[in-house]
N, C-alpha and C. Protein backbone atom coordinates (compact mmCIF):
# COMPACT_ATOMS: atom_id res chain seq x y z
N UNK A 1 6.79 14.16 1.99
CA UNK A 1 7.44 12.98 2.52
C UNK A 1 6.91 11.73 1.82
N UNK A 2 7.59 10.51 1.23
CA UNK A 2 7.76 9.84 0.84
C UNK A 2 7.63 8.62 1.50
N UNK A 3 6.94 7.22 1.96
CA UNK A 3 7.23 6.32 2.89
C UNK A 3 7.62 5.06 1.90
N UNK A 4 8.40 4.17 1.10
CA UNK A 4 8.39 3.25 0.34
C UNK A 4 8.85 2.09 1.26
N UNK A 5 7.95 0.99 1.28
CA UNK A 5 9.16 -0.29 1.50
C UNK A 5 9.12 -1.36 0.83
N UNK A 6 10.49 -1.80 1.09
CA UNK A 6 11.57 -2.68 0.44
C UNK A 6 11.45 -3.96 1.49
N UNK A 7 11.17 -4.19 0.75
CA UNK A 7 11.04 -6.21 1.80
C UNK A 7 10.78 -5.68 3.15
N UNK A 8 9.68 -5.05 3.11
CA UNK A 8 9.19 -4.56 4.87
C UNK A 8 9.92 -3.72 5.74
N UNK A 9 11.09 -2.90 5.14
CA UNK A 9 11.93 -2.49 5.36
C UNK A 9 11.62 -1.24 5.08
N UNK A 10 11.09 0.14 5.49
CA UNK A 10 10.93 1.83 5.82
C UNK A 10 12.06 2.22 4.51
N UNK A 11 11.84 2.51 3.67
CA UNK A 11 12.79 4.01 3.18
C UNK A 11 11.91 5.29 3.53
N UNK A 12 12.20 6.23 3.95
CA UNK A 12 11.49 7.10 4.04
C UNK A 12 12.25 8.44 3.54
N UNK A 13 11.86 9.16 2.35
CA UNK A 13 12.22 10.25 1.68
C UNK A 13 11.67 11.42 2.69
N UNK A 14 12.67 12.29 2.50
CA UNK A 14 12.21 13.64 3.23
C UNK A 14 12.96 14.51 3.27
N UNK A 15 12.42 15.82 3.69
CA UNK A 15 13.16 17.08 3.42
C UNK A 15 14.17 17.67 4.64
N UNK A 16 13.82 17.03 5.67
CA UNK A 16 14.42 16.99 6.95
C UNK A 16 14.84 15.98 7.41
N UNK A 17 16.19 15.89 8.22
CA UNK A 17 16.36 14.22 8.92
C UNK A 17 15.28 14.01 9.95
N UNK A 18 14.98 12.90 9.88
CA UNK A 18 14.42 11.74 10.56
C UNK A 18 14.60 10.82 11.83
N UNK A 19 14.07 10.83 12.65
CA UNK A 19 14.61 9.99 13.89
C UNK A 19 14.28 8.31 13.73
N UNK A 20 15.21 7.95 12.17
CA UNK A 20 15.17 6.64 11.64
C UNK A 20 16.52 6.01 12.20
N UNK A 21 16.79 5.02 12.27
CA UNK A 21 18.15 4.00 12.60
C UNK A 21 19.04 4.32 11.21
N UNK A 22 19.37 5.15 10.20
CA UNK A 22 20.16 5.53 9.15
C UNK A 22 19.26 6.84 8.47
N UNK A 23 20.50 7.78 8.48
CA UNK A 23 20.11 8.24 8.06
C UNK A 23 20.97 8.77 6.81
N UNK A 24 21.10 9.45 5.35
CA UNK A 24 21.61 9.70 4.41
C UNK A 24 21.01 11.08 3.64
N UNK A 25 22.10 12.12 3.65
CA UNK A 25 21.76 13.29 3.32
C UNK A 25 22.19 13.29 1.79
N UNK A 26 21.16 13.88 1.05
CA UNK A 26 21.04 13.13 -0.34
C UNK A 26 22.43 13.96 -0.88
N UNK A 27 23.10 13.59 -2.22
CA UNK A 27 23.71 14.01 -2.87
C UNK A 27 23.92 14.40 -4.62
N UNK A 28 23.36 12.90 -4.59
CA UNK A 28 23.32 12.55 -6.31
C UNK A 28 22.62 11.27 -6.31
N UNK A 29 22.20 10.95 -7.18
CA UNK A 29 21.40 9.44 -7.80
C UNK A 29 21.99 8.54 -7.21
N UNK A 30 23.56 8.54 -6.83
CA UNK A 30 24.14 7.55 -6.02
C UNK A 30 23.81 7.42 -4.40
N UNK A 31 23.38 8.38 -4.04
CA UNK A 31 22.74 8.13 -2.67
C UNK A 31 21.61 7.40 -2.63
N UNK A 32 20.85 7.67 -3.34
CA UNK A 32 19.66 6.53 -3.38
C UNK A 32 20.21 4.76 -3.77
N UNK A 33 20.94 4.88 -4.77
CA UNK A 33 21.68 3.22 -5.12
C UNK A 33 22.18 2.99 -3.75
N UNK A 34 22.96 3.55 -2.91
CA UNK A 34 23.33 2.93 -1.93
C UNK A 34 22.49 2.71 -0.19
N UNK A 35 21.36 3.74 -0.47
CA UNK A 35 19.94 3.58 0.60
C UNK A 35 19.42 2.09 -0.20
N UNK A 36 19.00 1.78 -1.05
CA UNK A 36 18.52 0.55 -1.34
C UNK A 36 19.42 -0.48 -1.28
N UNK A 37 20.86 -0.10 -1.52
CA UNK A 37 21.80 -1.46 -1.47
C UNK A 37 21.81 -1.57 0.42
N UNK A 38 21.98 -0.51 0.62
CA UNK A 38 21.62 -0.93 2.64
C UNK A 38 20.62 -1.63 3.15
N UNK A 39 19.45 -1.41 2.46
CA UNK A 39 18.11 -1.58 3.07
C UNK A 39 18.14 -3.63 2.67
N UNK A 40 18.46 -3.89 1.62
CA UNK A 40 18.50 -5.01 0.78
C UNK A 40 19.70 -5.65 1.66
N UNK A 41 20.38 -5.54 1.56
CA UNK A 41 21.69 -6.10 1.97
C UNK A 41 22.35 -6.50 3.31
N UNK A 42 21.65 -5.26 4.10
CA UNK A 42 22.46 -4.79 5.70
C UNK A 42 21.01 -5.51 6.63
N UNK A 43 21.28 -5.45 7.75
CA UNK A 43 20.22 -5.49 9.31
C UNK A 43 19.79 -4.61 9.46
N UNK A 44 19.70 -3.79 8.31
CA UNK A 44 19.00 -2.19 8.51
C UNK A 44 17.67 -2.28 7.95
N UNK A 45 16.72 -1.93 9.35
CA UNK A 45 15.13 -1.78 8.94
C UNK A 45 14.69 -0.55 8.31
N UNK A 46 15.63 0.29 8.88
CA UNK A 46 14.61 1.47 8.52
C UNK A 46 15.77 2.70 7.98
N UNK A 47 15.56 3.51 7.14
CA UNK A 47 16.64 4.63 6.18
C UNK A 47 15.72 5.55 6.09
N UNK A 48 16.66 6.80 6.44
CA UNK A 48 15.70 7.69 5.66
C UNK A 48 17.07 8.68 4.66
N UNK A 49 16.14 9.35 3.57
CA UNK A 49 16.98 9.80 2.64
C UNK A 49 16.70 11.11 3.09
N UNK A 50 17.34 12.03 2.87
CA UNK A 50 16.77 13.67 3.07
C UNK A 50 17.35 14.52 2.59
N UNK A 51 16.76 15.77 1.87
CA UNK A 51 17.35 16.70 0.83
C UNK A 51 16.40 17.80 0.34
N UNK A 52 16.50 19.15 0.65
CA UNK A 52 15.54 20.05 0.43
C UNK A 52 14.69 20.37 -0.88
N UNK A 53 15.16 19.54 -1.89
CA UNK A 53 14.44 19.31 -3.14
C UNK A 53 13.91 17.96 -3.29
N UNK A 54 12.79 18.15 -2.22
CA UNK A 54 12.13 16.38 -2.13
C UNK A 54 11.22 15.60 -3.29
N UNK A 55 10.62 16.44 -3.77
CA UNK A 55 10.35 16.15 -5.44
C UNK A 55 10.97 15.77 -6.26
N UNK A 56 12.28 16.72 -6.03
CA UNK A 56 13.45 15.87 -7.64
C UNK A 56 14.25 14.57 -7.03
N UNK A 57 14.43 14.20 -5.36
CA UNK A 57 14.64 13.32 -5.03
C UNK A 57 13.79 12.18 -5.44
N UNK A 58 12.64 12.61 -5.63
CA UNK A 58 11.61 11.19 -6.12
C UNK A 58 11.60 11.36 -7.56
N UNK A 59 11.45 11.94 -8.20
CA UNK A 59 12.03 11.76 -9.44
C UNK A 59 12.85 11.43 -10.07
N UNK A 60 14.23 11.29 -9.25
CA UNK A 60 15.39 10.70 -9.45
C UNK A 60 14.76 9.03 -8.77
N UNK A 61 14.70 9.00 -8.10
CA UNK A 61 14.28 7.20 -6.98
C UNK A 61 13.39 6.55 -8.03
N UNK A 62 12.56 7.20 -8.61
CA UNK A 62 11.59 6.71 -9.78
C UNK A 62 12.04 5.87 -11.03
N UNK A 63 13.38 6.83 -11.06
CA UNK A 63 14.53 6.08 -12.64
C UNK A 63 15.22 4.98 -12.20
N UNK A 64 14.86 4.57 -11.11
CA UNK A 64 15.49 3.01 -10.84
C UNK A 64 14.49 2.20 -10.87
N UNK A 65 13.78 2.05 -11.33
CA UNK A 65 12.56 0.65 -11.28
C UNK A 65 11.51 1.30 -12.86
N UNK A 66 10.82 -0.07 -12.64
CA UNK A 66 9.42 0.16 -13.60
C UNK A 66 8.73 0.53 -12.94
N UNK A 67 7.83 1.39 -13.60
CA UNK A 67 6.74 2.01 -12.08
C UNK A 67 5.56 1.20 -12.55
N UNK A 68 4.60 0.54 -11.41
CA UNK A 68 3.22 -0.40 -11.48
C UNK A 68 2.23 0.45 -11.04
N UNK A 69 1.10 1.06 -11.23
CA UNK A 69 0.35 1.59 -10.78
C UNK A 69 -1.07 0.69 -10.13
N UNK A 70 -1.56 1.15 -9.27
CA UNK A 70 -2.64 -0.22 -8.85
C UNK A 70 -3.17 0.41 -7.99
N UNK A 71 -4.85 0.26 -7.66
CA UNK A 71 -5.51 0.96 -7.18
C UNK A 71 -6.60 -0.02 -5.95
N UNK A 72 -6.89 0.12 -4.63
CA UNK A 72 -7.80 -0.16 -3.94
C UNK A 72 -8.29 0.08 -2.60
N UNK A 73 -9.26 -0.53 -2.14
CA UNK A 73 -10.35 0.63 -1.49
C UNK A 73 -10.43 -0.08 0.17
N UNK A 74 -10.53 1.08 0.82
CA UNK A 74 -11.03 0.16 2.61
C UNK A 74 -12.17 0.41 1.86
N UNK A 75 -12.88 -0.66 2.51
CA UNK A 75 -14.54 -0.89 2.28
C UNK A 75 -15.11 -0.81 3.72
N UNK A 76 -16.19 0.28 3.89
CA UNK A 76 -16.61 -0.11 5.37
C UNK A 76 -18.08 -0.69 5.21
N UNK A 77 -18.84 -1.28 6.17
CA UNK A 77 -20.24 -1.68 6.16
C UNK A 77 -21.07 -0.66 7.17
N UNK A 78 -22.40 -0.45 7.24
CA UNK A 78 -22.93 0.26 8.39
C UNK A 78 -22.55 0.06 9.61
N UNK A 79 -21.98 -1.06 10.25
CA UNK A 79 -21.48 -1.26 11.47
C UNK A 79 -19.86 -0.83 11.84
N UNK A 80 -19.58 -0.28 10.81
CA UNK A 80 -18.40 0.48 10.93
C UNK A 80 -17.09 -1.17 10.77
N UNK A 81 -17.39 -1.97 9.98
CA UNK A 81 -16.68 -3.25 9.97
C UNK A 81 -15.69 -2.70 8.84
N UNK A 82 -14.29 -3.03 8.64
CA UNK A 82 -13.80 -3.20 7.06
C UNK A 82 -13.67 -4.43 6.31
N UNK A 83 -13.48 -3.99 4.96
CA UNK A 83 -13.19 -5.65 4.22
C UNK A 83 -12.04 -6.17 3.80
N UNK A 84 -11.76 -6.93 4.49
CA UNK A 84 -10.33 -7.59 4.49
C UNK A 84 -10.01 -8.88 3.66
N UNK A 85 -9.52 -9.12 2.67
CA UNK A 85 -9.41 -10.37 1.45
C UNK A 85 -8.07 -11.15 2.65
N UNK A 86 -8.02 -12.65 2.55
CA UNK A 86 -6.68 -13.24 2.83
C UNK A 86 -6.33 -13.99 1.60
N UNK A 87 -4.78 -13.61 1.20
CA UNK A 87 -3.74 -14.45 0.37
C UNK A 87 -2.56 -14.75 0.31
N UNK A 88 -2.07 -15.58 0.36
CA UNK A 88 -0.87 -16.30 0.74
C UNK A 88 -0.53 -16.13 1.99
N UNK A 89 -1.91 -16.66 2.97
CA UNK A 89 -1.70 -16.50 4.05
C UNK A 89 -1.80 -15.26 5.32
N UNK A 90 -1.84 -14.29 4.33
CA UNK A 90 -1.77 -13.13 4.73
C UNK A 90 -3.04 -11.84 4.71
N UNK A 91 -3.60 -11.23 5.69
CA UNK A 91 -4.62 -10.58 5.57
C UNK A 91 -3.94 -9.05 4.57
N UNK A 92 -4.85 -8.70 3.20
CA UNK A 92 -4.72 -7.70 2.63
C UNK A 92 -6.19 -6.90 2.78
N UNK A 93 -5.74 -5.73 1.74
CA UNK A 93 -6.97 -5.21 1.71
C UNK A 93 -7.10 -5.31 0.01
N UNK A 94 -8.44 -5.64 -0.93
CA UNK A 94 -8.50 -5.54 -1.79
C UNK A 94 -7.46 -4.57 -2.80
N UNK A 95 -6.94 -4.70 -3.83
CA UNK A 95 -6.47 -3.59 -5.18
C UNK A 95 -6.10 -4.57 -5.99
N UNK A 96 -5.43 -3.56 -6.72
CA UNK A 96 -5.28 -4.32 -8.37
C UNK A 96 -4.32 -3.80 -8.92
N UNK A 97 -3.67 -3.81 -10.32
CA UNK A 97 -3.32 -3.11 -11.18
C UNK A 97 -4.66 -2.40 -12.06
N UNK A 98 -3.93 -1.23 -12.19
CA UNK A 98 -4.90 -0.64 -13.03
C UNK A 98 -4.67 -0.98 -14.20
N UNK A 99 -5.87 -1.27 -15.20
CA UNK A 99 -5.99 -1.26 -17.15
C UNK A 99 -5.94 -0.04 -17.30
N UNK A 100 -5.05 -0.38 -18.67
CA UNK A 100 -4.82 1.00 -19.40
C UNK A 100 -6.60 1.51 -19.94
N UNK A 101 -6.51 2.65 -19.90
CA UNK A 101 -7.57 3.74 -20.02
C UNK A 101 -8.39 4.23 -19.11
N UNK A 102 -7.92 3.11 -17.67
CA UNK A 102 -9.27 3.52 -16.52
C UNK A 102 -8.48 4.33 -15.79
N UNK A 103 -9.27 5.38 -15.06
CA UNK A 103 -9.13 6.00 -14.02
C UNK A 103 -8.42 5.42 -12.67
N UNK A 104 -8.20 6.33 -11.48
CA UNK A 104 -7.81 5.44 -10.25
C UNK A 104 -9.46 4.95 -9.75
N UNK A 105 -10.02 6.14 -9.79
CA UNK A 105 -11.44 5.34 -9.27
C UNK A 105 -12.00 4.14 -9.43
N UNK A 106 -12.22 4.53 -11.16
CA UNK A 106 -12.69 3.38 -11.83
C UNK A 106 -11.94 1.94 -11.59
N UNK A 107 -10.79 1.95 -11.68
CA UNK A 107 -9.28 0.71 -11.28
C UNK A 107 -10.27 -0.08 -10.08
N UNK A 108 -9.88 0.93 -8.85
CA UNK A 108 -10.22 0.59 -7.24
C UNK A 108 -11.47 0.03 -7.24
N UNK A 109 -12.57 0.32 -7.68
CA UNK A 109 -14.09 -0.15 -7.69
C UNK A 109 -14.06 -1.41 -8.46
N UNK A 110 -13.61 -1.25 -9.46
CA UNK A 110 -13.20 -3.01 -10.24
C UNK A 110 -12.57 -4.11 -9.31
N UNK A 111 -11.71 -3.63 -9.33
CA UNK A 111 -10.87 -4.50 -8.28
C UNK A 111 -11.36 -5.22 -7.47
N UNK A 112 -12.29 -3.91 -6.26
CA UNK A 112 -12.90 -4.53 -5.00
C UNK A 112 -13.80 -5.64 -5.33
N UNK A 113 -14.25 -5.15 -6.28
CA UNK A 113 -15.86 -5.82 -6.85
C UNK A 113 -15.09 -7.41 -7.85
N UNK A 114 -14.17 -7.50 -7.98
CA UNK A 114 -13.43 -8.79 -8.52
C UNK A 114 -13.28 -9.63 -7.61
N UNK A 115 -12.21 -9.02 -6.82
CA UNK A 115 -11.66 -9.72 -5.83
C UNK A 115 -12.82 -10.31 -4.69
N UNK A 116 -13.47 -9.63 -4.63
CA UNK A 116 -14.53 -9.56 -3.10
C UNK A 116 -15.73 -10.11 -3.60
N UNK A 117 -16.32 -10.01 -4.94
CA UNK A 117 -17.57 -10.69 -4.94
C UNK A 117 -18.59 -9.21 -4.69
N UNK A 118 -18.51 -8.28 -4.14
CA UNK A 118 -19.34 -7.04 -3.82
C UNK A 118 -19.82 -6.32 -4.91
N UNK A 119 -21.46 -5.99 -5.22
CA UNK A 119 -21.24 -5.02 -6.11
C UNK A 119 -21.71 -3.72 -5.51
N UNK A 120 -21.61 -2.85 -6.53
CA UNK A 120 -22.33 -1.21 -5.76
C UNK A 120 -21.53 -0.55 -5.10
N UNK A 121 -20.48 -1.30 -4.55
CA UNK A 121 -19.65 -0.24 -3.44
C UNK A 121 -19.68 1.38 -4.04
N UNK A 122 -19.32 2.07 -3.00
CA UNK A 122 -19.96 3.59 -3.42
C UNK A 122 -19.05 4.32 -2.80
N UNK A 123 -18.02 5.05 -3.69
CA UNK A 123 -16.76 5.57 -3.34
C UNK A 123 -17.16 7.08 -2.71
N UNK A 124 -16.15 6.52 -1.87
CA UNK A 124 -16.39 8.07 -1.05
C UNK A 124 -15.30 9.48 -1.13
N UNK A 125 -14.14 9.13 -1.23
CA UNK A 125 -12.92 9.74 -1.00
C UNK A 125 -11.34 9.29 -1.61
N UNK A 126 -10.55 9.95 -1.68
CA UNK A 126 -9.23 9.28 -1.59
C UNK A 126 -8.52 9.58 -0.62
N UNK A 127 -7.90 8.46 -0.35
CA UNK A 127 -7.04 8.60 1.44
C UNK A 127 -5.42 9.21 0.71
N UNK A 128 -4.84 8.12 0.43
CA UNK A 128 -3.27 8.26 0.00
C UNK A 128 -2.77 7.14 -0.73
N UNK A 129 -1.78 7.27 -1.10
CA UNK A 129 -1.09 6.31 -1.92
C UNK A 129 -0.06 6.19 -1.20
N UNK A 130 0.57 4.33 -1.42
CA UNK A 130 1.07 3.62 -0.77
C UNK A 130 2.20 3.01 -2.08
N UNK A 131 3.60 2.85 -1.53
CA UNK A 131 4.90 2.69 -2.30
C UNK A 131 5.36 1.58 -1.43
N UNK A 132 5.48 0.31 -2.65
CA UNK A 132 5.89 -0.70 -2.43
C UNK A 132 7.42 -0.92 -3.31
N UNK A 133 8.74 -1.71 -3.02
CA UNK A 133 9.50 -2.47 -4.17
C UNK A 133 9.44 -3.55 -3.91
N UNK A 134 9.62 -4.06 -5.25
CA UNK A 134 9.43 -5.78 -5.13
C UNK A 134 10.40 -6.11 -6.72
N UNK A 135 11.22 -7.55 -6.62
CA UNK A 135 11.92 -8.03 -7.86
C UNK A 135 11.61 -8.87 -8.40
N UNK A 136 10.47 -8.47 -10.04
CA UNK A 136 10.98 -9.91 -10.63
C UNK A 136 11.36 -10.86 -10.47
N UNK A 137 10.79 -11.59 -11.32
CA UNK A 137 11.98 -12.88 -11.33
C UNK A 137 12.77 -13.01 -12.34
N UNK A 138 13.07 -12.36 -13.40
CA UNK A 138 13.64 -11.82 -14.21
C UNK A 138 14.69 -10.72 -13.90
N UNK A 139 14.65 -10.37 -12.22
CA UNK A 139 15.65 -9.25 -11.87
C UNK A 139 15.04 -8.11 -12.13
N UNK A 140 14.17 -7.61 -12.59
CA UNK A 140 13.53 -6.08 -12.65
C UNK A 140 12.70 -5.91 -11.89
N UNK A 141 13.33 -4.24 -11.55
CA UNK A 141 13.15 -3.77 -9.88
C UNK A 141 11.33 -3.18 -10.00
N UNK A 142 10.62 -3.14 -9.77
CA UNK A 142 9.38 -2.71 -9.74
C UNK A 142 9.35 -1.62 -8.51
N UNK A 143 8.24 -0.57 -8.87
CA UNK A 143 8.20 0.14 -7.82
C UNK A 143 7.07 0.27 -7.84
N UNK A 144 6.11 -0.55 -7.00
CA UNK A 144 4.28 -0.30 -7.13
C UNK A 144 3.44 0.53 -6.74
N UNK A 145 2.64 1.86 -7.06
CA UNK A 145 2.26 2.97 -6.68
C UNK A 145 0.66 2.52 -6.53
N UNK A 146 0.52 2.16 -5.02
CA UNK A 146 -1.27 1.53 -4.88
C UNK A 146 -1.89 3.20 -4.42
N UNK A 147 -2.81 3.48 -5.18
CA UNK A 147 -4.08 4.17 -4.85
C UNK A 147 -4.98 4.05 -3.95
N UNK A 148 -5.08 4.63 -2.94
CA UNK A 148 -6.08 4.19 -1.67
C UNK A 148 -7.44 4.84 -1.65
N UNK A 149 -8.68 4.22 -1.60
CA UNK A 149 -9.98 5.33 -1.91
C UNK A 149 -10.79 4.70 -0.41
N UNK A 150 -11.59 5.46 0.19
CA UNK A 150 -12.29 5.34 1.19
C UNK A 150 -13.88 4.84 0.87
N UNK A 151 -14.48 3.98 0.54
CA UNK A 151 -15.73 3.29 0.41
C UNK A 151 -16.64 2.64 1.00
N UNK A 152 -17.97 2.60 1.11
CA UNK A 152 -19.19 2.69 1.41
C UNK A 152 -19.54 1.29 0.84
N UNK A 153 -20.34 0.51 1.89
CA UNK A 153 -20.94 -0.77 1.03
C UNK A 153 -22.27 -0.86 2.21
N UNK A 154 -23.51 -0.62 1.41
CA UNK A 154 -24.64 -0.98 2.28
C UNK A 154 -25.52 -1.75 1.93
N UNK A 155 -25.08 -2.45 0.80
CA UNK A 155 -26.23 -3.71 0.02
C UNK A 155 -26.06 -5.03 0.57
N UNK A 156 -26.39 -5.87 -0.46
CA UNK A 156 -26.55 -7.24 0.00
C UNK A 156 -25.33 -8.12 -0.18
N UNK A 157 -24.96 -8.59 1.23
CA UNK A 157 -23.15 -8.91 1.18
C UNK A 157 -23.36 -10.43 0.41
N UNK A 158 -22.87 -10.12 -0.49
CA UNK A 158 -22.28 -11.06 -1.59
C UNK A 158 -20.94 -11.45 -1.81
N UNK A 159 -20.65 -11.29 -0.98
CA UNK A 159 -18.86 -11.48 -0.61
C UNK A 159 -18.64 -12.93 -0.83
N UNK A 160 -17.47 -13.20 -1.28
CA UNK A 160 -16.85 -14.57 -1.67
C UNK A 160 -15.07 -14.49 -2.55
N UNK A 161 -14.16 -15.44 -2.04
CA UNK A 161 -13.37 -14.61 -2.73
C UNK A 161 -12.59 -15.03 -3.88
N UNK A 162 -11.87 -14.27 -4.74
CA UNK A 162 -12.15 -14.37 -6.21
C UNK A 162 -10.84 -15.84 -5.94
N UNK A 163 -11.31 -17.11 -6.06
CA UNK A 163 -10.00 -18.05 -5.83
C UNK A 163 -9.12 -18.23 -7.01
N UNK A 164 -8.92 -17.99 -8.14
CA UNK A 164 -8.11 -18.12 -8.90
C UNK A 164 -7.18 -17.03 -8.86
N UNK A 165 -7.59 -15.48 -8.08
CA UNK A 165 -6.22 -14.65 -7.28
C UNK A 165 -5.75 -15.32 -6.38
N UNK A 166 -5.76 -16.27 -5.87
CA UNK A 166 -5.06 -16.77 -4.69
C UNK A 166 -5.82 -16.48 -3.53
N UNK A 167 -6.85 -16.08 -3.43
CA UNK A 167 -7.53 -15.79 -2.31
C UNK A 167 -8.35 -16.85 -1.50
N UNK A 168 -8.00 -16.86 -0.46
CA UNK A 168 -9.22 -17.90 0.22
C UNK A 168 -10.00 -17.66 1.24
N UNK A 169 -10.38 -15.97 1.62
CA UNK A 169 -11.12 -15.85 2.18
C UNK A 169 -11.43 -14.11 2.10
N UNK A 170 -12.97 -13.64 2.31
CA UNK A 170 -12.93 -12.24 2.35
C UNK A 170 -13.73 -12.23 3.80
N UNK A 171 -13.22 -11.22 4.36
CA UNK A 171 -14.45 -11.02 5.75
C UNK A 171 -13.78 -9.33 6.49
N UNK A 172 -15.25 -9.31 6.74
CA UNK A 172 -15.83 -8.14 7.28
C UNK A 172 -14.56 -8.10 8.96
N UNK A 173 -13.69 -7.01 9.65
CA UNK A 173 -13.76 -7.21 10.40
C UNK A 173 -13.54 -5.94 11.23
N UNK A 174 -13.72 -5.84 12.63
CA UNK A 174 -14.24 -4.69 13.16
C UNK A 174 -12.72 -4.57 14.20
N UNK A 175 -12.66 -2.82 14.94
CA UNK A 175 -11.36 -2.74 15.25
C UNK A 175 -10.75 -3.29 15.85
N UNK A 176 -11.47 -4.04 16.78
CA UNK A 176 -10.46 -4.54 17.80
C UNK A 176 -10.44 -6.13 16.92
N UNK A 177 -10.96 -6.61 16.01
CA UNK A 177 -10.21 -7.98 15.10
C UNK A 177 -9.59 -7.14 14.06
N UNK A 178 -9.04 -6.03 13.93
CA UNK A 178 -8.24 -5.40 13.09
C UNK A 178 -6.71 -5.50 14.04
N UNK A 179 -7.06 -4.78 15.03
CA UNK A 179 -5.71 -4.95 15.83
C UNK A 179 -5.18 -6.44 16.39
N UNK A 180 -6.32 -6.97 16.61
CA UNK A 180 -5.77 -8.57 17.05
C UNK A 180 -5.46 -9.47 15.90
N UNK A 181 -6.15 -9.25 14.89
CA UNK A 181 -5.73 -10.59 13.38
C UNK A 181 -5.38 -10.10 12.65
N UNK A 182 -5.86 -9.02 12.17
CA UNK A 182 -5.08 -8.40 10.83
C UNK A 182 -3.51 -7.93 10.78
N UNK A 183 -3.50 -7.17 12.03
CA UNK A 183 -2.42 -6.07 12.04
C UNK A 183 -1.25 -7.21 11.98
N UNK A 184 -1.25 -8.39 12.92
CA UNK A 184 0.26 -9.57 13.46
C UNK A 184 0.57 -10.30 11.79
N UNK A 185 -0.63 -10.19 10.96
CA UNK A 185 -0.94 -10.81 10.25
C UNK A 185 -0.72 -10.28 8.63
N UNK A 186 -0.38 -8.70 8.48
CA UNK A 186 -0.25 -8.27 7.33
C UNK A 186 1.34 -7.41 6.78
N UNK A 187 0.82 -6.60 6.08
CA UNK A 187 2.10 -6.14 5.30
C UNK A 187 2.40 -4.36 5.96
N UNK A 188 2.86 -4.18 5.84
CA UNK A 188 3.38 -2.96 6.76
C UNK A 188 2.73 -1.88 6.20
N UNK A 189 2.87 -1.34 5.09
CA UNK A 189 1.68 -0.79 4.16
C UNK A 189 0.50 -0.67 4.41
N UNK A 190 -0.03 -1.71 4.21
CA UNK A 190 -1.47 -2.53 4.62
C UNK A 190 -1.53 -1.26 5.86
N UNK A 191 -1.04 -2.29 7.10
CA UNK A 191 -1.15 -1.41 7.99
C UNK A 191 -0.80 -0.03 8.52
N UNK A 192 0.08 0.81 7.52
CA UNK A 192 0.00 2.43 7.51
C UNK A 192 -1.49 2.93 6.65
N UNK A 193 -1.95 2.18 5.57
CA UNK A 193 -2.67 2.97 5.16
C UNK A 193 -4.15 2.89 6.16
N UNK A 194 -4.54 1.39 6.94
CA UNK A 194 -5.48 1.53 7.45
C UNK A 194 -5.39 2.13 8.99
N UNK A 195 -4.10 2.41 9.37
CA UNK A 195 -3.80 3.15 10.51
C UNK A 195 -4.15 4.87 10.18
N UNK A 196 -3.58 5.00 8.93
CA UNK A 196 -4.55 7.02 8.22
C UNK A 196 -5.85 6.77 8.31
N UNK A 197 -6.62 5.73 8.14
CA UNK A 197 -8.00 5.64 7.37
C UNK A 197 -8.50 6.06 8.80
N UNK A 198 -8.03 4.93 10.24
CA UNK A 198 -8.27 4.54 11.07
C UNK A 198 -8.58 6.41 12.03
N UNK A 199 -7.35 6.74 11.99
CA UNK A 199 -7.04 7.36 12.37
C UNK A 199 -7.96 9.53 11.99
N UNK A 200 -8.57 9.44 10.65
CA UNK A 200 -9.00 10.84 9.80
C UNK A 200 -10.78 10.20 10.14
N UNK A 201 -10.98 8.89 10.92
CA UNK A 201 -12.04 8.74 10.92
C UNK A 201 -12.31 9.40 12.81
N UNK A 202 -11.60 9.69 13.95
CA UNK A 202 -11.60 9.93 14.71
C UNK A 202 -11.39 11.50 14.79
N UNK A 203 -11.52 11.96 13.56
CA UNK A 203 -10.89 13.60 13.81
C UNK A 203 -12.19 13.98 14.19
């Protein structure tokens, strides 16, 4: 299963229908052009696509955009806090684009350590990857594939945030200022991937 969104808007790929507000049983490459012309266009939040060859469905969804790859990390502290960057207003969690030749690891640990001011963070895991679209301004469709890694920070908080990304603040914050500031406060993404993190840490 597949979760991508489109201006905050659910596509969700899958092999079975979905108990989404649209649903579209795949056919050809043209079923997907017209799940994104709905999602873009219509009062429709949420689509799901579905078709028992869910792989070649994303392989086909793939040939409509440039694909961006970009990689970054929940950071936790010993008090079980995460690290949360704000930009344009909005609480994220550190990533990046990845440079050509680095790894996802290597990408995600850069990143954090750019953006955040942190060094040492000490990777623990990978959670999942997270599918964003977004357009140019030039009109080309992007499809951004963020890397999610689970990380460790127990040194000396050197946090500050990188202001020429647009950032104007990094801070530590714990669950219940996750559910009260972050969550009203971020990108839908954002909040699926730290709702898995949230969530594989209670198993």
């Amino acid at each position: 299963m597949y979760k991508v969104f489109v201006n905050e808007k659910k596509l969700l790929i899958s092999k079975h229908p979905e108990e989404l507000e649209k649903s579209l049983g795949y056919e050809s490459f043209t079923t997907l052009e017209i799940a994104l012309d709905l999602l873009e266009n219509t009062s429709a939040k949420e689509l799901n696509v579905f078709g028992e060859n869910i792989e070649e469905i994303w392989q086909e969804f793939q040939k409509l955009f440039r694909i961006i790859e970009a990689a970054g990390g929940i950071v936790s502290n010993p008090e079980g806090e995460v690290l949360f960057i704000k930009r344009l207003g909005k609480w994220d969690l550190p990533k990046g684009k990845m440079e050509k030749g680095e790894s996802k690891e290597e990408s995600a640990i850069r990143e954090i350590e750019e953006e955040t001011g942190l060094r040492n963070v000490e990777l623990v895991r990978f959670i999942n990857t997270t599918y964003h679209i977004y357009v140019e301004r030039n009109g080309e469709k992007i499809l951004k594939c963020t890397h999610w890694f689970e990380m460790n920070f127990s040194g000396e908080d050197t946090s500050k945030p990188q202001t020429e990304e647009g950032i104007t603040e990094v801070a530590w914050k714990n669950s219940l200022q996750i559910e009260q500031e972050v969550f009203p406060s971020t990108f839908k993404n954002i909040k699926l991937i730290v709702k898995d993190f949230q969530a594989s840490k209670t198993k």
